[in-house]
C-alpha atoms as a PDB file:
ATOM      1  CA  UNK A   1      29.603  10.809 -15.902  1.00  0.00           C
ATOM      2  CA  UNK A   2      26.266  12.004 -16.596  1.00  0.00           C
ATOM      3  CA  UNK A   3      23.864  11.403 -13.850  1.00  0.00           C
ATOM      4  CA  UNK A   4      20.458  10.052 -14.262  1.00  0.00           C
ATOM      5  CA  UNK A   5      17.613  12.571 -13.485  1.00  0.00           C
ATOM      6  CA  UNK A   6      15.903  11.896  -9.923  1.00  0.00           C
ATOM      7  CA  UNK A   7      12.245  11.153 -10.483  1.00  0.00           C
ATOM      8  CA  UNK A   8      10.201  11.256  -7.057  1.00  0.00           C
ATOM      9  CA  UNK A   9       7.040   9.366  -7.286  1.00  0.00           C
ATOM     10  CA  UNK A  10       3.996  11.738  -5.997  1.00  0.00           C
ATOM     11  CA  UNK A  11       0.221  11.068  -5.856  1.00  0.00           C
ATOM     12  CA  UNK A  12      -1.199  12.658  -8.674  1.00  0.00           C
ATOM     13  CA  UNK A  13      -4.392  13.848  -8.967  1.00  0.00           C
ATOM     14  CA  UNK A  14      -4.913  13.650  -5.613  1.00  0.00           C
ATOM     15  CA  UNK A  15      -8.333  15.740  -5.688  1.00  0.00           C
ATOM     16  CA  UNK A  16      -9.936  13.160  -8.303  1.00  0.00           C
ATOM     17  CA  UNK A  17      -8.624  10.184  -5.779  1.00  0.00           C
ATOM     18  CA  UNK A  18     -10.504  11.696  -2.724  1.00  0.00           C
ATOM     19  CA  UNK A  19     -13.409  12.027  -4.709  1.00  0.00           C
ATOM     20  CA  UNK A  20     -13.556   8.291  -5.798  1.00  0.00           C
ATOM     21  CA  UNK A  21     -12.734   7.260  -2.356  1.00  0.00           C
ATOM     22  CA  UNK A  22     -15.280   9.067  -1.042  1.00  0.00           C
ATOM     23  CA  UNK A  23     -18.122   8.014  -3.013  1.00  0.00           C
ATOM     24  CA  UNK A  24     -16.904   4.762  -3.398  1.00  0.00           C
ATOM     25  CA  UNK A  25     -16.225   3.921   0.344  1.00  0.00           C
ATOM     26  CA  UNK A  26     -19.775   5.182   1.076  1.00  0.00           C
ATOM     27  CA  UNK A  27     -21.278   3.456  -2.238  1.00  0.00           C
ATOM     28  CA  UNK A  28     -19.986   0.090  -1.703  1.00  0.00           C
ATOM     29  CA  UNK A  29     -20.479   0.323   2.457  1.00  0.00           C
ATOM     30  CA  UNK A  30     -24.110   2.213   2.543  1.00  0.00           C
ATOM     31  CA  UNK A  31     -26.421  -0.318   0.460  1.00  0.00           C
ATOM     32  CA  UNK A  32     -24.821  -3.207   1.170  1.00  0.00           C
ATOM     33  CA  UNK A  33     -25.644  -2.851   4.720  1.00  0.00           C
ATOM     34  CA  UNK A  34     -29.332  -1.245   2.986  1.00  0.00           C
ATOM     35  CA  UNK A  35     -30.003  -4.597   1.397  1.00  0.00           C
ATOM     36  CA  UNK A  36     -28.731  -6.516   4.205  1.00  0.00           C
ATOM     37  CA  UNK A  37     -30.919  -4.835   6.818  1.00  0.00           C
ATOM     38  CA  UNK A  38     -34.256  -5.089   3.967  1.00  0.00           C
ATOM     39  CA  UNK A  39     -33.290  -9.304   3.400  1.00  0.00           C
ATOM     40  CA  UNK A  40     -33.898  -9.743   7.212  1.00  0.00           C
ATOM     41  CA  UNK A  41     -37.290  -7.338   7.476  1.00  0.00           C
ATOM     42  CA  UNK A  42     -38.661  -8.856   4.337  1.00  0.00           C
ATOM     43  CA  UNK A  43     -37.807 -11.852   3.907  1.00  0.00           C
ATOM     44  CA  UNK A  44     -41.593 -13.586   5.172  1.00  0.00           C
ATOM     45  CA  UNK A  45     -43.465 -10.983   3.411  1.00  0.00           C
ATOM     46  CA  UNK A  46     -46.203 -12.179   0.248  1.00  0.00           C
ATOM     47  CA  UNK A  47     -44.329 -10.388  -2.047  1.00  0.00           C
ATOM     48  CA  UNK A  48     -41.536 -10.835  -3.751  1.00  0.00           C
ATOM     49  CA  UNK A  49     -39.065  -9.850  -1.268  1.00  0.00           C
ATOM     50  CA  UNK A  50     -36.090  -9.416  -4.009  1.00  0.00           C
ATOM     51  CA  UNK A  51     -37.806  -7.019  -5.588  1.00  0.00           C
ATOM     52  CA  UNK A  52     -38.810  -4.972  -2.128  1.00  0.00           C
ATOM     53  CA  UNK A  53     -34.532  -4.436  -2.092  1.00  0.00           C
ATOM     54  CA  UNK A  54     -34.221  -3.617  -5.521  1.00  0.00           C
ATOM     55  CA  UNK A  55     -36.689  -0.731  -5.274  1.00  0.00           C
ATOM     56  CA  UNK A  56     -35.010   0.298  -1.774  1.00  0.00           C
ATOM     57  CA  UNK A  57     -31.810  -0.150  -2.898  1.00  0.00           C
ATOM     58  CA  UNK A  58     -32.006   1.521  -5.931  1.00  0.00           C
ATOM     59  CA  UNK A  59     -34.441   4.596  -3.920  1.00  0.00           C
ATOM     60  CA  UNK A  60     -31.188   4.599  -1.711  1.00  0.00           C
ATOM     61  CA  UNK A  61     -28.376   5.084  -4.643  1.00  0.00           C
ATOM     62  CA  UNK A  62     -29.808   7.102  -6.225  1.00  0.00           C
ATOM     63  CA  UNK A  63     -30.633   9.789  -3.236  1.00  0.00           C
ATOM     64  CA  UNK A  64     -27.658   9.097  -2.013  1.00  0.00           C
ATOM     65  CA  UNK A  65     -25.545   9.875  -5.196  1.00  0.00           C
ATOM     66  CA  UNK A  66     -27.645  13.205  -4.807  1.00  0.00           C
ATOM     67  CA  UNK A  67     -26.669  14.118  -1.590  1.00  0.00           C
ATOM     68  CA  UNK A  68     -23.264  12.763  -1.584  1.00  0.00           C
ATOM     69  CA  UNK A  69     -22.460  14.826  -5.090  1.00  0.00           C
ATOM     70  CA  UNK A  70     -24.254  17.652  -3.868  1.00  0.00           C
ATOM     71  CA  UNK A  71     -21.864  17.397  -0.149  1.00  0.00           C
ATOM     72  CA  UNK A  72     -18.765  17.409  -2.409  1.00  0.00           C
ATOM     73  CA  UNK A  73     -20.033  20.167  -4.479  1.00  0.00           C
ATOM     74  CA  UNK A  74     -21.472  22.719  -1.518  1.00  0.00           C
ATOM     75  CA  UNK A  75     -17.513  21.773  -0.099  1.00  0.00           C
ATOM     76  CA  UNK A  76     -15.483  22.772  -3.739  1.00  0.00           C
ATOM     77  CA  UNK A  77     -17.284  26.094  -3.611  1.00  0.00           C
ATOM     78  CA  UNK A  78     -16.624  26.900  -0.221  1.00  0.00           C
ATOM     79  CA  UNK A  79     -13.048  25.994  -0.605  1.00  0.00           C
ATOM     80  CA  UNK A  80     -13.245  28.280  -4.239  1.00  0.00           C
ATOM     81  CA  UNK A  81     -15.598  31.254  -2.210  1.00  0.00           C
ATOM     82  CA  UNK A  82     -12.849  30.910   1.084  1.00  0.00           C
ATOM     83  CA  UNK A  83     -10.043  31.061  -1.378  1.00  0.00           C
ATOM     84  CA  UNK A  84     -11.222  34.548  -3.296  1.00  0.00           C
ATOM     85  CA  UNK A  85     -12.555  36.079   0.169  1.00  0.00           C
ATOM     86  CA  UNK A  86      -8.866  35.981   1.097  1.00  0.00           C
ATOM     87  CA  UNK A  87      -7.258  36.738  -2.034  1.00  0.00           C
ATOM     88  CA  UNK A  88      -9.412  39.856  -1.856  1.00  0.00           C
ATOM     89  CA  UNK A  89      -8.313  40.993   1.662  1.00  0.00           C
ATOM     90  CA  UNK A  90      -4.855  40.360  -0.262  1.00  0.00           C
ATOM     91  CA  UNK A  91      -4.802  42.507  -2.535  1.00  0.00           C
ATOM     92  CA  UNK A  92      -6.675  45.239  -0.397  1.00  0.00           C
ATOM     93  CA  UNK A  93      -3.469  45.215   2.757  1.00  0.00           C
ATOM     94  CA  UNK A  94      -1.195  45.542  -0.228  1.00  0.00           C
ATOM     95  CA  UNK A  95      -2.789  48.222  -1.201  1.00  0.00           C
ATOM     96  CA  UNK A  96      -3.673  50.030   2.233  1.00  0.00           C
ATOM     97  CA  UNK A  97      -1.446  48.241   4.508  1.00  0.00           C
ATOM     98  CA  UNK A  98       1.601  47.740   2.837  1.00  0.00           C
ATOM     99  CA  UNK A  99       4.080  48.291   5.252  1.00  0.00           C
ATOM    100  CA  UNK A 100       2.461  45.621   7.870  1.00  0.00           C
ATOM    101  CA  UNK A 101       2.104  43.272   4.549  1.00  0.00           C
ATOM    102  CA  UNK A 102       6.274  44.196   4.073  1.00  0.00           C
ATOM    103  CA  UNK A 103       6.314  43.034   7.507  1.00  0.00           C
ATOM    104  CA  UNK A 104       4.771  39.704   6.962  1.00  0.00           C
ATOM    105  CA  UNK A 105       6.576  38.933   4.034  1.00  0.00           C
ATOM    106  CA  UNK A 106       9.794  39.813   5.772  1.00  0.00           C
ATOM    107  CA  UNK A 107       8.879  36.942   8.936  1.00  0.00           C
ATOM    108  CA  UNK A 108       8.172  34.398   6.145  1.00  0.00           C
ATOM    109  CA  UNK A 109      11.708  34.814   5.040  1.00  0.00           C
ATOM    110  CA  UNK A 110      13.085  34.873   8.259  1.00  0.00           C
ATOM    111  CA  UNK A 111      11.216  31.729   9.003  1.00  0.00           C
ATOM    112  CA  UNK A 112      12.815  30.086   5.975  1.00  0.00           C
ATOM    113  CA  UNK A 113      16.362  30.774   7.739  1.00  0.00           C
ATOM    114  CA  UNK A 114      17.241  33.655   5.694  1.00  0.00           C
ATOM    115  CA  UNK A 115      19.885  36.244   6.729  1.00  0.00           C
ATOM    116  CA  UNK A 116      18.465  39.976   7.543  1.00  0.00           C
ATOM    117  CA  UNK A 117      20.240  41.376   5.044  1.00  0.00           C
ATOM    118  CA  UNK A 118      18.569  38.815   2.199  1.00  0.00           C
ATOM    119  CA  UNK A 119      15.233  39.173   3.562  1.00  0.00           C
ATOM    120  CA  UNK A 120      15.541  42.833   2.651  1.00  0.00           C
ATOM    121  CA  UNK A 121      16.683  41.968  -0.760  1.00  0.00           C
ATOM    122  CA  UNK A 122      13.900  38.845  -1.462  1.00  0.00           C
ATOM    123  CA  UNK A 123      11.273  41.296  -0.061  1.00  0.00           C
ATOM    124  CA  UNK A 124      12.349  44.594  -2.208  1.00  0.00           C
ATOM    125  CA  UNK A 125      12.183  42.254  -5.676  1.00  0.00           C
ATOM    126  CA  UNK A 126       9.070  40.559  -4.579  1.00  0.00           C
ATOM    127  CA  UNK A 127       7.260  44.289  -3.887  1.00  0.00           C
ATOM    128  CA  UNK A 128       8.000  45.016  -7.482  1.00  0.00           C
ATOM    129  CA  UNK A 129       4.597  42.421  -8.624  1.00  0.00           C
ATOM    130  CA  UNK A 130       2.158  43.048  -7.017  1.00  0.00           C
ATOM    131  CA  UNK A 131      -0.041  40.437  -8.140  1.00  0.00           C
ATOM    132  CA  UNK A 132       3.299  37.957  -7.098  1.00  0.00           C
ATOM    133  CA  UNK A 133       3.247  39.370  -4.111  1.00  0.00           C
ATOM    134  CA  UNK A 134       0.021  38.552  -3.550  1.00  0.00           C
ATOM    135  CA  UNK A 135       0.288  35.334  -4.680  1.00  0.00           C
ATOM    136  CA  UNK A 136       3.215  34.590  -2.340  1.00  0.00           C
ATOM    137  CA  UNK A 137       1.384  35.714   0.474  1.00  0.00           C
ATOM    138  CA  UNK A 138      -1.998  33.564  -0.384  1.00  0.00           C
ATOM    139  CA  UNK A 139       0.819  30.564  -0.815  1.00  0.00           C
ATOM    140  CA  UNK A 140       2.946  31.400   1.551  1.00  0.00           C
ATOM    141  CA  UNK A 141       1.749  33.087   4.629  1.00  0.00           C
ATOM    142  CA  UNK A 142      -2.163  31.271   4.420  1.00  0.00           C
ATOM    143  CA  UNK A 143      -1.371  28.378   2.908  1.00  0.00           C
ATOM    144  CA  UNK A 144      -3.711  28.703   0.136  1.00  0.00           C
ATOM    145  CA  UNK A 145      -3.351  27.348  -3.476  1.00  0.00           C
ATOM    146  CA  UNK A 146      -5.466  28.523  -6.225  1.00  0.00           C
ATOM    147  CA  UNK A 147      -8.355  25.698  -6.503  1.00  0.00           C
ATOM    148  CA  UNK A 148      -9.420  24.567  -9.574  1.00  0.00           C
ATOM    149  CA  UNK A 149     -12.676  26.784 -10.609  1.00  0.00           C
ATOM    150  CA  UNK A 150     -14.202  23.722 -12.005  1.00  0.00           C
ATOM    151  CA  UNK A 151     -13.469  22.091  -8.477  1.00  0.00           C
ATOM    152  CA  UNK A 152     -16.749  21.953  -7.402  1.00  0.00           C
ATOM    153  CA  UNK A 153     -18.647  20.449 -10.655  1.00  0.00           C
ATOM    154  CA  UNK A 154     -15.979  18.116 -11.015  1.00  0.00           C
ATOM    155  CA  UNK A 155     -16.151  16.772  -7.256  1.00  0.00           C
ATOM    156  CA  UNK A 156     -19.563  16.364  -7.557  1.00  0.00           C
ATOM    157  CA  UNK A 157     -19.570  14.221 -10.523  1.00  0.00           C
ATOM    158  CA  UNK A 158     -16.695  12.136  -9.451  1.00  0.00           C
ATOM    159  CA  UNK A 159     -18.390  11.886  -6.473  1.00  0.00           C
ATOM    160  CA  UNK A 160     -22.188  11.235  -7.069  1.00  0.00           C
ATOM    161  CA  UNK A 161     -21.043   8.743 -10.039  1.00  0.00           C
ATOM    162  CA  UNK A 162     -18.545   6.524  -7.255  1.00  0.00           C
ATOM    163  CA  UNK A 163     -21.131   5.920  -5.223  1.00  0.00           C
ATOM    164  CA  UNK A 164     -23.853   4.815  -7.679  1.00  0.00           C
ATOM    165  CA  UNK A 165     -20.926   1.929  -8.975  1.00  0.00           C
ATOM    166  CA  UNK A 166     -20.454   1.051  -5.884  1.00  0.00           C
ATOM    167  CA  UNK A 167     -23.882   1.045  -4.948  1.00  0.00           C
ATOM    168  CA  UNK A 168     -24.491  -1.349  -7.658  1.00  0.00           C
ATOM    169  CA  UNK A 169     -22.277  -3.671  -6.538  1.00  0.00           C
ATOM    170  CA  UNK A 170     -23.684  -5.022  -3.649  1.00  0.00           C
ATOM    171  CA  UNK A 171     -27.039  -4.814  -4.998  1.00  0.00           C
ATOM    172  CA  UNK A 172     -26.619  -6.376  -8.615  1.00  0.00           C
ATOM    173  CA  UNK A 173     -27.040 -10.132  -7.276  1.00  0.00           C
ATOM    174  CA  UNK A 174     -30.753  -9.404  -5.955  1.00  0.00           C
ATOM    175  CA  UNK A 175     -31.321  -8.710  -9.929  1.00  0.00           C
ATOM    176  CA  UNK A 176     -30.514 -12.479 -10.731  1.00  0.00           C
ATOM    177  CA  UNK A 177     -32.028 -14.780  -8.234  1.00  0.00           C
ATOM    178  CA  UNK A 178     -35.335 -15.034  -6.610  1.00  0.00           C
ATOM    179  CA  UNK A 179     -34.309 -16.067  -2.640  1.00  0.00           C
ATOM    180  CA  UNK A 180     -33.658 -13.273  -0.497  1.00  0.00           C
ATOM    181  CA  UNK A 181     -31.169 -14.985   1.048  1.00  0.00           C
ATOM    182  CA  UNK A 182     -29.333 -16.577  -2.039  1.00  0.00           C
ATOM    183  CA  UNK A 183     -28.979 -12.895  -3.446  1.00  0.00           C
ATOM    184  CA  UNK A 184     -27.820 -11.957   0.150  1.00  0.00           C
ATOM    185  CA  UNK A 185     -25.226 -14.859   0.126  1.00  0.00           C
ATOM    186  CA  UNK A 186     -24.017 -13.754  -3.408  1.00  0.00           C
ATOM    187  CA  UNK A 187     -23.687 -10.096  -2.325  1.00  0.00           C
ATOM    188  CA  UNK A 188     -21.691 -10.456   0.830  1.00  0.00           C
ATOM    189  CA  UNK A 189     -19.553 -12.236  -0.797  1.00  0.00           C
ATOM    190  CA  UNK A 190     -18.700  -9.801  -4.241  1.00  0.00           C
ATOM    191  CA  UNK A 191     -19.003  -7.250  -1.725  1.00  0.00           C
ATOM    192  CA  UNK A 192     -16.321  -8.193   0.228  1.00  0.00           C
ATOM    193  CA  UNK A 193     -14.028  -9.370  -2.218  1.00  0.00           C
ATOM    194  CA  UNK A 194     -14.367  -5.722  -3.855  1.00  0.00           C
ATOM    195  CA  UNK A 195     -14.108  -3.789  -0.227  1.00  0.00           C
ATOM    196  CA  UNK A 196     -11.008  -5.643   0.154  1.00  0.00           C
ATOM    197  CA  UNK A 197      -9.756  -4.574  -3.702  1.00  0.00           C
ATOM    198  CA  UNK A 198     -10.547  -1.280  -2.767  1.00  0.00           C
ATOM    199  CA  UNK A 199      -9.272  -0.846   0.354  1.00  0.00           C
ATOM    200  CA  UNK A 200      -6.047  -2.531  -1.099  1.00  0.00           C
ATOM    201  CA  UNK A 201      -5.432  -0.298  -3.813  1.00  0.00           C
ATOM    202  CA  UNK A 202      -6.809   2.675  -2.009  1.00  0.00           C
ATOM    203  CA  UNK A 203      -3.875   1.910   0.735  1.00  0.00           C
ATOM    204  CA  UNK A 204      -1.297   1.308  -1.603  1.00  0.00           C
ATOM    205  CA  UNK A 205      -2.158   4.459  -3.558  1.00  0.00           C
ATOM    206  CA  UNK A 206      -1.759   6.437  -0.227  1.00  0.00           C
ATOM    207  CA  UNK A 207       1.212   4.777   1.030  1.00  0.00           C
ATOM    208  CA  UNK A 208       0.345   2.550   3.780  1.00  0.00           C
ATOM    209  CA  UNK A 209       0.114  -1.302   4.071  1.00  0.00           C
ATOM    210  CA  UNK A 210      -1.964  -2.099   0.992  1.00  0.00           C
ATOM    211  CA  UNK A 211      -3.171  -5.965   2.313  1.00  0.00           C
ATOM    212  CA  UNK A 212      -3.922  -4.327   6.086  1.00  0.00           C
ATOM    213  CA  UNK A 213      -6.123  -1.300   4.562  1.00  0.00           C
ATOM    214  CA  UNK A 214      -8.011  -3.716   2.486  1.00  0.00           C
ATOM    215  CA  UNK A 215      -8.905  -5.843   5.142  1.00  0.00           C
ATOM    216  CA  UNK A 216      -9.925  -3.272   7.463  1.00  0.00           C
ATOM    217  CA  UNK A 217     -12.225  -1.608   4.819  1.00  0.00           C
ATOM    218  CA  UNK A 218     -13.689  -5.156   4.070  1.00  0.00           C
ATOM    219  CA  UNK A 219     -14.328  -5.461   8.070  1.00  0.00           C
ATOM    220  CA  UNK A 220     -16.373  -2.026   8.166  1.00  0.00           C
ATOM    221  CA  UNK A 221     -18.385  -2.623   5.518  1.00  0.00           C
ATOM    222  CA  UNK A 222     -19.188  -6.195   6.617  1.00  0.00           C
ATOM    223  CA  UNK A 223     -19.771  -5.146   9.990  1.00  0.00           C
ATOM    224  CA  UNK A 224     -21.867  -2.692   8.771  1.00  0.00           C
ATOM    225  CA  UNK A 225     -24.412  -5.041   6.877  1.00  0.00           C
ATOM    226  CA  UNK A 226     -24.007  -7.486   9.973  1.00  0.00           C
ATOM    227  CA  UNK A 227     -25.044  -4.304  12.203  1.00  0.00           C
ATOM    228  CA  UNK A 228     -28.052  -3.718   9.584  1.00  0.00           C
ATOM    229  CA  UNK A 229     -28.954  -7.004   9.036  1.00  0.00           C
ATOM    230  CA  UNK A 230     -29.600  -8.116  13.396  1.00  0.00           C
ATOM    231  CA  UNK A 231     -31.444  -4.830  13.650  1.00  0.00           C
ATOM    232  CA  UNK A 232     -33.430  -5.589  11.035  1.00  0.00           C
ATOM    233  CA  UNK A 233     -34.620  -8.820  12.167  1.00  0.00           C
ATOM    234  CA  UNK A 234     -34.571  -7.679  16.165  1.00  0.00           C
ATOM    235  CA  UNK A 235     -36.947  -5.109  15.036  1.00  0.00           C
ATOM    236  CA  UNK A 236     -39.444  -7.087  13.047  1.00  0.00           C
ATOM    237  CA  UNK A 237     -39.205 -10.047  15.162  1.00  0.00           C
ATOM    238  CA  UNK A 238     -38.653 -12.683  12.640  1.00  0.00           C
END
């Protein structure tokens, strides 16, 4: 009987995912509570106060997106600059040190249950590459995987572009109305139906109870505007 091939079901693009969740999380979280904080400080003011949180909201995306992208980037090139430091030092003990580097090999082996007599073998046929070797030990004995040179301009994208969707989410109803309030009323609640999508989906993606992580994102964020908004209105007295 022939036997169905196993298919495991992994995460992929797991890199791209953090990304979105990052800027997302912080997009959808940092000018809701923005606008929040602005409807209570402004609300009394000649002016039209809708258009005071447009202007700050959109001051905030956009500086945010900025520093946000430019976080994710400064962190794929120090991954990318850590990773080729220590490929480096690689290659050098293999070529000055090899005996200690035959050494190291040898305890990964042994680690991996191995008998003495097959760590000799594995270790002899793997000394015959020496860029394999090297790559063995990065993998192996660091823990290091090659990252993706483009790493860093991709995080940075994925990142910086997250946030400025979810930026706009909370802040698109103060476009349409003319109360404060009304446009306040409006965004907490999109808002918090999509925290609660996106915690959902964000959960489920990762593995863990989708309708409990959307819930608890949908609580930060809206404790977050609540925090916000009551400071905002302690402060200005109104």
């Amino acid at each position: 009987m022939n036997e169905q091939p196993h298919h495991e079901p992994h995460l992929e693009s797991s890199d791209v995912l953090k990304d979105i969740v990052i800027g997302m999380s912080d997009g959808l979280t940092v000018p809701f509570a923005l606008a929040a904080g602005m409807v209570s400080a402004v609300k009394n003011v000649s002016i039209d106060p809708t258009k005071i949180i447009i202007l700050a909201g959109i001051a905030e995306i956009a500086a945010g997106s900025i520093a946000m992208g430019l976080g994710g980037y400064l962190a794929g090139k120090t991954e990318s600059d850590h990773y080729d430091s220590e490929l480096k030092r690689e290659y050098y003990e293999v070529d000055k040190l090899p005996d200690i580097e035959k050494a190291e090999t040898k305890q990964v082996f042994a680690e991996w249950g191995l008998s003495e007599e097959l760590q000799e073998k594995a270790v002899t046929e793997i000394m015959k590459d020496k860029d394999r070797w090297v790559n063995f030990m990065m993998r192996f004995e660091l823990g290091l995987a090659k990252p993706d040179p483009k790493r860093a301009r991709k995080s940075a994208f994925n990142i910086g572009a997250s946030y400025i969707v979810g930026g706009l989410i909370p802040l698109s109803p103060y476009f349409f109305v003319n109360d404060a309030i009304e446009g306040l009323k409006l965004s907490v609640a999109i808002t918090l139906i999509c925290l609660f999508i996106f915690g959902y989906f964000k959960s489920r993606l990762t593995g863990v109870n989708a309708w409990g992580g959307g819930v608890k994102v949908m609580f930060i964020g809206a404790a977050a505007a609540a925090t916000a908004f009551f400071i905002a209105k302690l402060v200005s007295g109104k």
